[in-house]
C-alpha atoms as a PDB file:
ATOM      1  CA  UNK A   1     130.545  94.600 136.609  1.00  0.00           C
ATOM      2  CA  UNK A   2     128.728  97.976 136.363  1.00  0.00           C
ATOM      3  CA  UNK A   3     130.833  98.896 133.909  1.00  0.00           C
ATOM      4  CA  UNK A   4     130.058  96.120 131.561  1.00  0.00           C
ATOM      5  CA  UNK A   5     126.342  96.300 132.460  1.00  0.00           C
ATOM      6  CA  UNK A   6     126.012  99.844 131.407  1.00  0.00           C
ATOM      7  CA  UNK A   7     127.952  99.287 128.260  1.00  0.00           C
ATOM      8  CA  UNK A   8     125.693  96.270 127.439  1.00  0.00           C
ATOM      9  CA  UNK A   9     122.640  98.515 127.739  1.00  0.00           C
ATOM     10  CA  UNK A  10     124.221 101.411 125.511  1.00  0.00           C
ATOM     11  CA  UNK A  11     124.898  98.405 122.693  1.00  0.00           C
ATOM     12  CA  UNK A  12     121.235  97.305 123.181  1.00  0.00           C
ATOM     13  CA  UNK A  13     120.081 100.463 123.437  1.00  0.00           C
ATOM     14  CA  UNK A  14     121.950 101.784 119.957  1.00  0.00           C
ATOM     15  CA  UNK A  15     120.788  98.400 117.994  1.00  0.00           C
ATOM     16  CA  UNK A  16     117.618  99.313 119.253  1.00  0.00           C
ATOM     17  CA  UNK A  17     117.388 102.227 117.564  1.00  0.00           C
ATOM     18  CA  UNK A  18     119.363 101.281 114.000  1.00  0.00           C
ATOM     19  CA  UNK A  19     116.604  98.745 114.031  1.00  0.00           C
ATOM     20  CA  UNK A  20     113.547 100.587 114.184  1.00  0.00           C
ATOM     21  CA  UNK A  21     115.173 103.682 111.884  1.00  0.00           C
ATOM     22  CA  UNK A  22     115.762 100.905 109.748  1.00  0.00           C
ATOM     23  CA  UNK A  23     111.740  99.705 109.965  1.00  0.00           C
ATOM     24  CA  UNK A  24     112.550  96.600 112.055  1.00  0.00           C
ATOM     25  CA  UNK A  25     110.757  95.599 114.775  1.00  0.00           C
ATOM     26  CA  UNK A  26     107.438  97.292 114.929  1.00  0.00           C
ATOM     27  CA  UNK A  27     106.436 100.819 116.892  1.00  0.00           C
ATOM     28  CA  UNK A  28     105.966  99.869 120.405  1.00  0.00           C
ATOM     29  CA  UNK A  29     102.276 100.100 120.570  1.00  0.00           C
ATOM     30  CA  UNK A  30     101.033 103.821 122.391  1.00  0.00           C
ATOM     31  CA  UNK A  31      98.113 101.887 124.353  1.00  0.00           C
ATOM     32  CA  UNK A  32      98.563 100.684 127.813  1.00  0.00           C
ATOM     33  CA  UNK A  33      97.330  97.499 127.954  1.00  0.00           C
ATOM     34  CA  UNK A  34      97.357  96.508 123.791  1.00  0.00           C
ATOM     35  CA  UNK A  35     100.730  95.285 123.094  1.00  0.00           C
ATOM     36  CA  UNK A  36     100.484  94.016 120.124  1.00  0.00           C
ATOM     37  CA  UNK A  37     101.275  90.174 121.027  1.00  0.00           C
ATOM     38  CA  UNK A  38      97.852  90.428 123.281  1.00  0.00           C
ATOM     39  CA  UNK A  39      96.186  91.380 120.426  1.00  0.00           C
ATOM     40  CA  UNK A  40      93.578  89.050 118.739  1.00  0.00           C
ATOM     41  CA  UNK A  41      94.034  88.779 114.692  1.00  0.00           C
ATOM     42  CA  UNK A  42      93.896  86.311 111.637  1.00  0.00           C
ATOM     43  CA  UNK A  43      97.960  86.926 111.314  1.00  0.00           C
ATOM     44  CA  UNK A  44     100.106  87.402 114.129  1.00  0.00           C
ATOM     45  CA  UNK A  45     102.149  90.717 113.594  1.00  0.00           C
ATOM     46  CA  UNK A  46     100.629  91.719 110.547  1.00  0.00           C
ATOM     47  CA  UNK A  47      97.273  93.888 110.570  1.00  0.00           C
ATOM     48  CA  UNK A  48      95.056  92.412 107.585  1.00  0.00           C
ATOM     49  CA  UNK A  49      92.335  95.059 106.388  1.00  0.00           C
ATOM     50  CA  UNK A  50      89.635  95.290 103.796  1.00  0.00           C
ATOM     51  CA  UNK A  51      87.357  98.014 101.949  1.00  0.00           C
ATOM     52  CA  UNK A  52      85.543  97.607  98.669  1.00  0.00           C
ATOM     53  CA  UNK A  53      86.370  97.623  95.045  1.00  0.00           C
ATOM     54  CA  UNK A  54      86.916 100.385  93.656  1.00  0.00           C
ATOM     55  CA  UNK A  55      88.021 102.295  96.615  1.00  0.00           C
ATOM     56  CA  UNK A  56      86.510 106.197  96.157  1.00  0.00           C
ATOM     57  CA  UNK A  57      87.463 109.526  96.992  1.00  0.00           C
ATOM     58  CA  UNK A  58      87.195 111.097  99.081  1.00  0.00           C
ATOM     59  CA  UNK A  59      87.181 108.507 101.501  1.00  0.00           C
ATOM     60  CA  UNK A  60      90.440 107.003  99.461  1.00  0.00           C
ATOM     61  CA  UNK A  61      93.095 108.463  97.249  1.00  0.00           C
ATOM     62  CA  UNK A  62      96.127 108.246  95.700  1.00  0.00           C
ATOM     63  CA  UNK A  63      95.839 106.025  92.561  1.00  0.00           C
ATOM     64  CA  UNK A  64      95.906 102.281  92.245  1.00  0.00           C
ATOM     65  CA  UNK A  65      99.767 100.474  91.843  1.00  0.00           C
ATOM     66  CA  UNK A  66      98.185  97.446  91.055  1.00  0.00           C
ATOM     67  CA  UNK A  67      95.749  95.599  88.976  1.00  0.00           C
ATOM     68  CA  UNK A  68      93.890  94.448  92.131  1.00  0.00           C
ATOM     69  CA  UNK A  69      92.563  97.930  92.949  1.00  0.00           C
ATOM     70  CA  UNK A  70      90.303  99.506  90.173  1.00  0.00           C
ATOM     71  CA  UNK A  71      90.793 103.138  91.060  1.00  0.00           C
ATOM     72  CA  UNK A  72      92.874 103.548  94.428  1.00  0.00           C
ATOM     73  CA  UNK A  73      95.145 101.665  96.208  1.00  0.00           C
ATOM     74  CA  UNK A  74      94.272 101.777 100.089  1.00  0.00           C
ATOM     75  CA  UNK A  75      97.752 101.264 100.886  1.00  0.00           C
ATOM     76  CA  UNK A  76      98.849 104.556  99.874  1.00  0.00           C
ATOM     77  CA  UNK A  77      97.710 106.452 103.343  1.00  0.00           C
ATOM     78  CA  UNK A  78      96.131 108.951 101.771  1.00  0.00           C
ATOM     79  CA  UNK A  79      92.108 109.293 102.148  1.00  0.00           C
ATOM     80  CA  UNK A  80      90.099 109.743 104.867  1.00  0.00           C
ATOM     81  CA  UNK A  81      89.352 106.447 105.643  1.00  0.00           C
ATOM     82  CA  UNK A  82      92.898 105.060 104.440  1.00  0.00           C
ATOM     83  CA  UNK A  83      94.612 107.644 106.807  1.00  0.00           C
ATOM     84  CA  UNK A  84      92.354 106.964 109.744  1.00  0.00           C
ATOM     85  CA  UNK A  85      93.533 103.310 109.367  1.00  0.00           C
ATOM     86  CA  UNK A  86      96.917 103.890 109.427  1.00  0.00           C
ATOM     87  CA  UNK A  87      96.610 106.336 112.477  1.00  0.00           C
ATOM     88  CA  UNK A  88      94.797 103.534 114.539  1.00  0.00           C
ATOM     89  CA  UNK A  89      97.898 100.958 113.576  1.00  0.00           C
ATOM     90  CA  UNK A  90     100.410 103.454 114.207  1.00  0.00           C
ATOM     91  CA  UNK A  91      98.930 103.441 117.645  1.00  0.00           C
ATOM     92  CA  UNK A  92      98.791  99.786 118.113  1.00  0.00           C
ATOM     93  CA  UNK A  93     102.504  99.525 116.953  1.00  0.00           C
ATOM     94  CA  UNK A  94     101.811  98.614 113.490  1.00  0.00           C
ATOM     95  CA  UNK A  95     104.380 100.065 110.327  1.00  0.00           C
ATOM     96  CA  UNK A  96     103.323 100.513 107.481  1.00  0.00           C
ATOM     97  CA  UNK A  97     104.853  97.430 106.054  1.00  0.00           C
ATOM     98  CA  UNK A  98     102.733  95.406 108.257  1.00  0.00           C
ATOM     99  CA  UNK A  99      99.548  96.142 106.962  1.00  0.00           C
ATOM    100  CA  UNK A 100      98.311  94.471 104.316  1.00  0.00           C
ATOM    101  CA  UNK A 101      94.831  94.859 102.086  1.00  0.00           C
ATOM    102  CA  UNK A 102      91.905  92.738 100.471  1.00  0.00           C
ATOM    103  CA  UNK A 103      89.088  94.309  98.548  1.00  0.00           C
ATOM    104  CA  UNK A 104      85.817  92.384 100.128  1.00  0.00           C
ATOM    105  CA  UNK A 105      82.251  93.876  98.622  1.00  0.00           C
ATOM    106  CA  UNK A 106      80.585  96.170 101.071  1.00  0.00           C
ATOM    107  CA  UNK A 107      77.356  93.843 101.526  1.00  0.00           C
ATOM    108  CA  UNK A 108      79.407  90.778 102.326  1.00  0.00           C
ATOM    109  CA  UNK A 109      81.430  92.724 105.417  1.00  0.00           C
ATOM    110  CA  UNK A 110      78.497  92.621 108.069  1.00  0.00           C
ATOM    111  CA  UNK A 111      76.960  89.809 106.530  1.00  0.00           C
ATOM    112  CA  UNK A 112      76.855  86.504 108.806  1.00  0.00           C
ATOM    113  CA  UNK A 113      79.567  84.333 109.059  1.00  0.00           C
ATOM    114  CA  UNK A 114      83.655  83.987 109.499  1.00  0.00           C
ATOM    115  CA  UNK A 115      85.903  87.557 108.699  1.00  0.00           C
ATOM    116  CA  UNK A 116      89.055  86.975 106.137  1.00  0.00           C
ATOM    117  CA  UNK A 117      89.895  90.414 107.770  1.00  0.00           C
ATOM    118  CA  UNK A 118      90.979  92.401 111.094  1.00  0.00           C
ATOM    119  CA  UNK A 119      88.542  95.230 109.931  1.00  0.00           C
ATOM    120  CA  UNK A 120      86.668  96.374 107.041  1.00  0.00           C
ATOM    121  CA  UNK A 121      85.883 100.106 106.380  1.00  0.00           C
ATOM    122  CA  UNK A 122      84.126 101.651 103.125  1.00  0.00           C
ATOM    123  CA  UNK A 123      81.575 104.012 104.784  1.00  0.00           C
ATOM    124  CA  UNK A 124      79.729 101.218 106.821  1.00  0.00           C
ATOM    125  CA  UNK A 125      76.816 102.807 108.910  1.00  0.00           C
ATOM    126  CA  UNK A 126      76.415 100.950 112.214  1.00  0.00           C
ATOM    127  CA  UNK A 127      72.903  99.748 113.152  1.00  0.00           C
ATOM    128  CA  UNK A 128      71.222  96.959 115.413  1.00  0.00           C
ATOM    129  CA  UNK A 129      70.588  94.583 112.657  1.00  0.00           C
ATOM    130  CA  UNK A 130      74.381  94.456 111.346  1.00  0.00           C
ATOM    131  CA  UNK A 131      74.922  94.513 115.073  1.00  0.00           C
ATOM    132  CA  UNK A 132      74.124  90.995 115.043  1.00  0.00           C
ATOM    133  CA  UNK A 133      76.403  89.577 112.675  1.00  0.00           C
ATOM    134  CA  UNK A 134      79.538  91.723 113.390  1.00  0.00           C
ATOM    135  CA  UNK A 135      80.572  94.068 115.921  1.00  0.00           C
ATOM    136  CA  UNK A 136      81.445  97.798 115.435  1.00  0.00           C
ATOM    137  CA  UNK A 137      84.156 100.275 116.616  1.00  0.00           C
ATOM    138  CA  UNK A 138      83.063 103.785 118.194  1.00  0.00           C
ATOM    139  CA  UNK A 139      82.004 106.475 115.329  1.00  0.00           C
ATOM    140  CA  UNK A 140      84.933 107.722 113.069  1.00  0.00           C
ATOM    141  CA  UNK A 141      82.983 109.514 111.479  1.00  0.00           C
ATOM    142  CA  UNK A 142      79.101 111.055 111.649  1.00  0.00           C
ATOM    143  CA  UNK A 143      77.488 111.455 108.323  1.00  0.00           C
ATOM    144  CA  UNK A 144      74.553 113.373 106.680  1.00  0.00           C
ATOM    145  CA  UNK A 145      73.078 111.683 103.469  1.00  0.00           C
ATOM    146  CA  UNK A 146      72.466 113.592 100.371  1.00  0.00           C
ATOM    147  CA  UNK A 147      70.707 113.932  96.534  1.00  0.00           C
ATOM    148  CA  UNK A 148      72.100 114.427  93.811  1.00  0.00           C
ATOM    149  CA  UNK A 149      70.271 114.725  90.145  1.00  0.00           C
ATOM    150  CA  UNK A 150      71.192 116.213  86.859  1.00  0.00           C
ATOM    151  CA  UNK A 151      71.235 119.856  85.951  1.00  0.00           C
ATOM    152  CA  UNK A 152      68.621 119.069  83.022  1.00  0.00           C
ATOM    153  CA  UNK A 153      66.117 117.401  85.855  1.00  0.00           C
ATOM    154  CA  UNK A 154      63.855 119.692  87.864  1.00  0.00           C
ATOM    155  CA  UNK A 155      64.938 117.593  90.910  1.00  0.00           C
ATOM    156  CA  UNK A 156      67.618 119.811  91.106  1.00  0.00           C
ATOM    157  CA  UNK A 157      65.494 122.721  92.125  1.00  0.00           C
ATOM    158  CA  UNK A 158      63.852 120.829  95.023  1.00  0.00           C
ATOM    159  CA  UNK A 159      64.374 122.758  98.186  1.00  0.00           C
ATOM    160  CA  UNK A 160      62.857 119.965 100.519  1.00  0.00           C
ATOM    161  CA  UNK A 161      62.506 116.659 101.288  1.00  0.00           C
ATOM    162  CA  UNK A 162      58.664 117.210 100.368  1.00  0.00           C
ATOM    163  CA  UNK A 163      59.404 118.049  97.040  1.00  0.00           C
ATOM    164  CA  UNK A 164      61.461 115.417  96.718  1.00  0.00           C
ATOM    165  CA  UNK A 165      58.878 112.716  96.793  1.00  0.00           C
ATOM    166  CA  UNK A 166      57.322 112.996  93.096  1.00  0.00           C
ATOM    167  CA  UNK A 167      60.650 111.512  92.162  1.00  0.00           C
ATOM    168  CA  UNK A 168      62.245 108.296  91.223  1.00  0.00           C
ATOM    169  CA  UNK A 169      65.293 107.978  93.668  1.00  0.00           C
ATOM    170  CA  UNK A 170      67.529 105.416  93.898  1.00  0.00           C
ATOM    171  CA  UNK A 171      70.146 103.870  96.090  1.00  0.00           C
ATOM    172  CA  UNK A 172      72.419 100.809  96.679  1.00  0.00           C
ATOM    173  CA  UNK A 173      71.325  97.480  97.848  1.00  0.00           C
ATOM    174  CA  UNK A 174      71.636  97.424 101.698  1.00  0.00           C
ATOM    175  CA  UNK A 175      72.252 100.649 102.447  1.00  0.00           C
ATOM    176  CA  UNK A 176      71.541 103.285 104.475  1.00  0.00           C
ATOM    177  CA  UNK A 177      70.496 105.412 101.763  1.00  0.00           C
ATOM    178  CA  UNK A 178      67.814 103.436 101.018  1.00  0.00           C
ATOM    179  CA  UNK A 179      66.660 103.012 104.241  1.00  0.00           C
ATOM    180  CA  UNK A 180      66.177 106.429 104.430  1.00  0.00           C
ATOM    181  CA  UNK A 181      64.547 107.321 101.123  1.00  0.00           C
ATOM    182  CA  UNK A 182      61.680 104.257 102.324  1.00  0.00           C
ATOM    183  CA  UNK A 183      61.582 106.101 106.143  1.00  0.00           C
ATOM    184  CA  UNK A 184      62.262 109.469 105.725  1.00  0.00           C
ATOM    185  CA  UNK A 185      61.265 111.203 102.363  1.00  0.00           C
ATOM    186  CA  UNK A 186      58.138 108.814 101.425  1.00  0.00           C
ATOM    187  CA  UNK A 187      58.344 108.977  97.705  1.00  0.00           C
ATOM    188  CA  UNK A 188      55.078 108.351  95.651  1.00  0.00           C
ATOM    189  CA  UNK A 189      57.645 106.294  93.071  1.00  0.00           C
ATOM    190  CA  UNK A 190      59.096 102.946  94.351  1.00  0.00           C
ATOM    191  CA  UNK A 191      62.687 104.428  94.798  1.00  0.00           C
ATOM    192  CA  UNK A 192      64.737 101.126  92.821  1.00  0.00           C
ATOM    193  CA  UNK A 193      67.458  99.427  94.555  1.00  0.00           C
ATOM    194  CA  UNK A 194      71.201  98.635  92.824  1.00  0.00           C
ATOM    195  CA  UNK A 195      73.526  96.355  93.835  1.00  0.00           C
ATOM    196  CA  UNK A 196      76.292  98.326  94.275  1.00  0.00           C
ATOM    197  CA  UNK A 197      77.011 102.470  94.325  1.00  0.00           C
ATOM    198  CA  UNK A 198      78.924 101.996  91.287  1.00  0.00           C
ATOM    199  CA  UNK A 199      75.364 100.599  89.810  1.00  0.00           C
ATOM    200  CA  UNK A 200      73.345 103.358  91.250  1.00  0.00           C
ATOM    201  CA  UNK A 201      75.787 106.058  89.622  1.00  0.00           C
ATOM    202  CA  UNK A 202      75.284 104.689  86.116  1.00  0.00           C
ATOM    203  CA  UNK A 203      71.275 104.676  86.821  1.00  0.00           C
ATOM    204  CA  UNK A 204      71.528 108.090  87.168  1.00  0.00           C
ATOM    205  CA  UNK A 205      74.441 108.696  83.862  1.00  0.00           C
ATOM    206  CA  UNK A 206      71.527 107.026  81.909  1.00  0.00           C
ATOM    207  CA  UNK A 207      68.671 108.858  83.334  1.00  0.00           C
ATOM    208  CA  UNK A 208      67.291 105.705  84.623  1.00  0.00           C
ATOM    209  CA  UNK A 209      66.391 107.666  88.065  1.00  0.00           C
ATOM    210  CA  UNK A 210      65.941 111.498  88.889  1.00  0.00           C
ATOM    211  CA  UNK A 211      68.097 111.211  91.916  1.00  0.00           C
ATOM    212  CA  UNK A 212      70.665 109.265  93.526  1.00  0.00           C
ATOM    213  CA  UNK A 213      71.196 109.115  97.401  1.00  0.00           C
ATOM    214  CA  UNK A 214      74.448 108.407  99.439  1.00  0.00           C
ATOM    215  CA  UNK A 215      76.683 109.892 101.933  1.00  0.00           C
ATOM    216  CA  UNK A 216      77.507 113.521 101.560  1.00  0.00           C
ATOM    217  CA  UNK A 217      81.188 113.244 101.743  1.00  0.00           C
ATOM    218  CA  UNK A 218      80.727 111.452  98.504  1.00  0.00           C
ATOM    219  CA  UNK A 219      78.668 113.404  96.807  1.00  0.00           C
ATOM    220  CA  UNK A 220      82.303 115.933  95.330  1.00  0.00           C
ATOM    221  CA  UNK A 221      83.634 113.266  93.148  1.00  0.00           C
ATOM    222  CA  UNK A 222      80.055 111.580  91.751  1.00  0.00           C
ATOM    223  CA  UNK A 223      79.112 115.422  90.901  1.00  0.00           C
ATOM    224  CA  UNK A 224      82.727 116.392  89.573  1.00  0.00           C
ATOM    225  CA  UNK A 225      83.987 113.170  88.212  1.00  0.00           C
ATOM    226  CA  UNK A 226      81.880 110.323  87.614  1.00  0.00           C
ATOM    227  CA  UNK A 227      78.299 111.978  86.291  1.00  0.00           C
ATOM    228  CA  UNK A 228      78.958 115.466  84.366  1.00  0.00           C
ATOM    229  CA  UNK A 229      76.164 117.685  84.416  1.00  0.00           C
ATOM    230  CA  UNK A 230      75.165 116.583  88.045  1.00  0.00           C
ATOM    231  CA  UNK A 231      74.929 118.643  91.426  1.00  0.00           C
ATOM    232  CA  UNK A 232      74.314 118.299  94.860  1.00  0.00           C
ATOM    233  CA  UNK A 233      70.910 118.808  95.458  1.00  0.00           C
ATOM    234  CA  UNK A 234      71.666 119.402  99.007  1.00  0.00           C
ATOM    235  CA  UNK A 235      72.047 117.478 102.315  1.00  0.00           C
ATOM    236  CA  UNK A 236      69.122 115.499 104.071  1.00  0.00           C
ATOM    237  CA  UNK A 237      68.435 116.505 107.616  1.00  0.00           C
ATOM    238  CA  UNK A 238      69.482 114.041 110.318  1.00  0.00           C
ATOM    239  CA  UNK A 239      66.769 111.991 111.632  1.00  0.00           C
ATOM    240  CA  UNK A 240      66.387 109.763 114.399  1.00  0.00           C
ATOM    241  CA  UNK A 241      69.538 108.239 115.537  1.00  0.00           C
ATOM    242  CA  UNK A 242      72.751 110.632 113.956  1.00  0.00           C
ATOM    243  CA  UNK A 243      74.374 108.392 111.028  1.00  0.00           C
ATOM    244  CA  UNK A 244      77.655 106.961 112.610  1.00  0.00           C
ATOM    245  CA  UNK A 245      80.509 104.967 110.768  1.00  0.00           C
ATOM    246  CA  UNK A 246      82.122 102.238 112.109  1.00  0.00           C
ATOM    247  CA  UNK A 247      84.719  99.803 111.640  1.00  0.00           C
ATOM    248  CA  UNK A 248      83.461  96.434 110.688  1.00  0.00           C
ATOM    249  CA  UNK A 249      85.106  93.578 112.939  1.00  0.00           C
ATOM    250  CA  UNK A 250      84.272  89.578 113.248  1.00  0.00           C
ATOM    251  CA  UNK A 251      81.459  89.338 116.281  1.00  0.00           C
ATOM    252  CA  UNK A 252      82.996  89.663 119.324  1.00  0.00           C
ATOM    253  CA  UNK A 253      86.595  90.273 118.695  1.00  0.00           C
ATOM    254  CA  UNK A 254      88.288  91.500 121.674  1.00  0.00           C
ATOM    255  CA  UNK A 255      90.276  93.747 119.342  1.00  0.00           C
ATOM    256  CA  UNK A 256      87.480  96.466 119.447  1.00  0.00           C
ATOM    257  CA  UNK A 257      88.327  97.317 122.247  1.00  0.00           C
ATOM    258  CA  UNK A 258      92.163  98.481 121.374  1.00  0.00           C
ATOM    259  CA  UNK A 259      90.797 100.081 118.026  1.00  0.00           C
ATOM    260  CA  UNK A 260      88.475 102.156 120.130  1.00  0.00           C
ATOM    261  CA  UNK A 261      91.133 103.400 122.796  1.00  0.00           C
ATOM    262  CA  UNK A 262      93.421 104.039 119.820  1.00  0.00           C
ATOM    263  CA  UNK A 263      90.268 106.174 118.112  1.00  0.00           C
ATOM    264  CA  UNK A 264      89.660 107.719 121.481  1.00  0.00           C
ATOM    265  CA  UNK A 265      93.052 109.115 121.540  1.00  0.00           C
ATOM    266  CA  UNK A 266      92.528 110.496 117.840  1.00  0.00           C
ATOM    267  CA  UNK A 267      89.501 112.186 119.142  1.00  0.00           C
ATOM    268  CA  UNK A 268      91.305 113.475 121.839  1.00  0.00           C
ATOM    269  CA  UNK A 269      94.279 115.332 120.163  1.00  0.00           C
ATOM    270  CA  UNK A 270      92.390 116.442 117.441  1.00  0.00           C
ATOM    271  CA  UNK A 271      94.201 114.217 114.626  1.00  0.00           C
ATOM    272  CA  UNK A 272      90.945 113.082 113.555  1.00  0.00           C
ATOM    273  CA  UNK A 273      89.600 116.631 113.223  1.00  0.00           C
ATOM    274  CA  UNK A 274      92.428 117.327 111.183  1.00  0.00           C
ATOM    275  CA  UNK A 275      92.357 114.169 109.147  1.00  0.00           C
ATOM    276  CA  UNK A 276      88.480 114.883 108.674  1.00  0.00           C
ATOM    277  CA  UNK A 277      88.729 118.614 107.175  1.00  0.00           C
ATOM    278  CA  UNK A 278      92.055 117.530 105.138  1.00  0.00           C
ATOM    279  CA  UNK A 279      89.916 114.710 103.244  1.00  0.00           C
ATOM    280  CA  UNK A 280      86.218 116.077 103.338  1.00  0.00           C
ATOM    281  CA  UNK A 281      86.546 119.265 103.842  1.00  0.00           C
ATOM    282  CA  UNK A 282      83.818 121.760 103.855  1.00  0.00           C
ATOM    283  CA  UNK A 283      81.148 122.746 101.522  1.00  0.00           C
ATOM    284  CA  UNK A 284      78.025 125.410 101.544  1.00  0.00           C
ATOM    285  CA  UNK A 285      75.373 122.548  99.945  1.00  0.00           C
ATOM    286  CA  UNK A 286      71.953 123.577 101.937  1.00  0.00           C
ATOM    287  CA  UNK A 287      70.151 120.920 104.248  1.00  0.00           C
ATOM    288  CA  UNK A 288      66.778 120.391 102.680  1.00  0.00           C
ATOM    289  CA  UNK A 289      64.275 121.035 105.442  1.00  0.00           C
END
């Protein structure tokens, strides 16, 4: 009886393996107590995740396979944000194959009201008030804001935030960035408000504004790619409360809690160090004072 008992378990054992070499069932999940039946999502088995339209370095990368995605595809894994995702489903004993994406505008993620998602990411910034709607994962990433302006403009001289303020700056609707042009630098010019980055970019082609706020990170491809003849006019000084982003999830979804073990663990072993020079690397831009 042994005999046939141990033989059993080398058969079970063997198909065991040919089936996960073979991508079938999932990666056993890596975090006690977050199997990935317990887990609380709009699909069962299959991770369902959002970011905006278009999807931009560096945060994403990789090109778009499809005609849903305007500039990358999020599926590809490669990105900052796109490989922290797939790091925290690797961990919950997600493949590849079983996550899917939607593209969902960036206002409408922490805005009241029922998620067609498991999470959203596109460089969310977590504060009290979107606190209310939705709830957040742990940091994945701190963040400094930052200028940038044509060559041609004299904003591009500026050296501090004080001589910043004679200038019309502007930012997207919602968004940190705006928040802290109105808080932080004071301008003596109404800074004007777009509805989406994408917006605020072509304000600034068309010399529509003198500057154009957003998260540092960003600032490589908007300077190299999308406006020619821009630069960084450097980094704004953290103030207040340090800049976190989180993962956007529906209000009170028990599956924060696995996402931040799995993003603790990251932290831990230094994958999202490494994931976090790979992607944003470094960069000498000075930190107005």
């Amino acid at each position: 009886m042994r005999t046939v008992l141990f033989g059993l378990t080398l058969v079970t054992l063997a198909l065991g393996l040919a089936a996960t070499a073979t991508g079938n069932p999932a990666t056993p999940a890596q975090i006690p107590g977050c199997a990935k039946a317990s887990l609380n999502l709009l699909n069962d088995g299959q991770l369902t995740l959002a970011t905006d339209n278009p999807a931009f370095p560096p945060w994403w990368d990789g090109g778009s396979k499809t005609k849903d995605w305007e500039l990358n595809d999020p599926s590809t894994g490669k990105g900052y944000e796109s490989a922290v995702a797939y790091g925290i489903a690797r961990r919950l004993g997600f493949t590849k194959a079983q996550v899917t994406w939607k593209a969902v505008p960036f206002n409408k993620s922490y805005a009241p009201g029922k998620k067609s998602f498991d999470w959203y990411m596109a460089q969310v910034s977590v504060s009290k008030e979107r606190a209310r709607a939705v709830s957040f994962s742990t940091s994945y990433y701190n963040v400094n804001q930052a200028v940038a302006g044509l060559k041609t403009n004299s904003i591009s001289k500026a050296r501090s935030m004080k001589a910043l303020r004679g200038y019309l700056l502007g930012a997207a609707l919602g968004s940190t960035s705006y928040d802290y042009i109105v808080r932080y630098i004071r301008p003596t010019r109404k800074p004007r408000v777009y509805d989406t980055v994408n917006d605020v970019v072509t304000a600034l082609k068309t010399k529509q504004i003198d500057g154009l706020v957003t998260d540092f990170p960003s600032m490589g491809y908007l300077t190299n790619v999308q406006v020619p003849g821009s630069t960084v006019v450097g980094r704004l000084p953290t103030k207040g409360t340090p800049e976190q982003f989180g993962l956007v999830f529906q209000k009170g979804n028990s599956l924060v809690r696995c996402v931040n073990r799995a993003l603790a663990q990251m932290r831990a072993d230094g994958s999202l160090k490494r994931l976090e020079v790979r992607w944003l690397g470094q960069t000498g831009a000075p930190i107005l004072k």
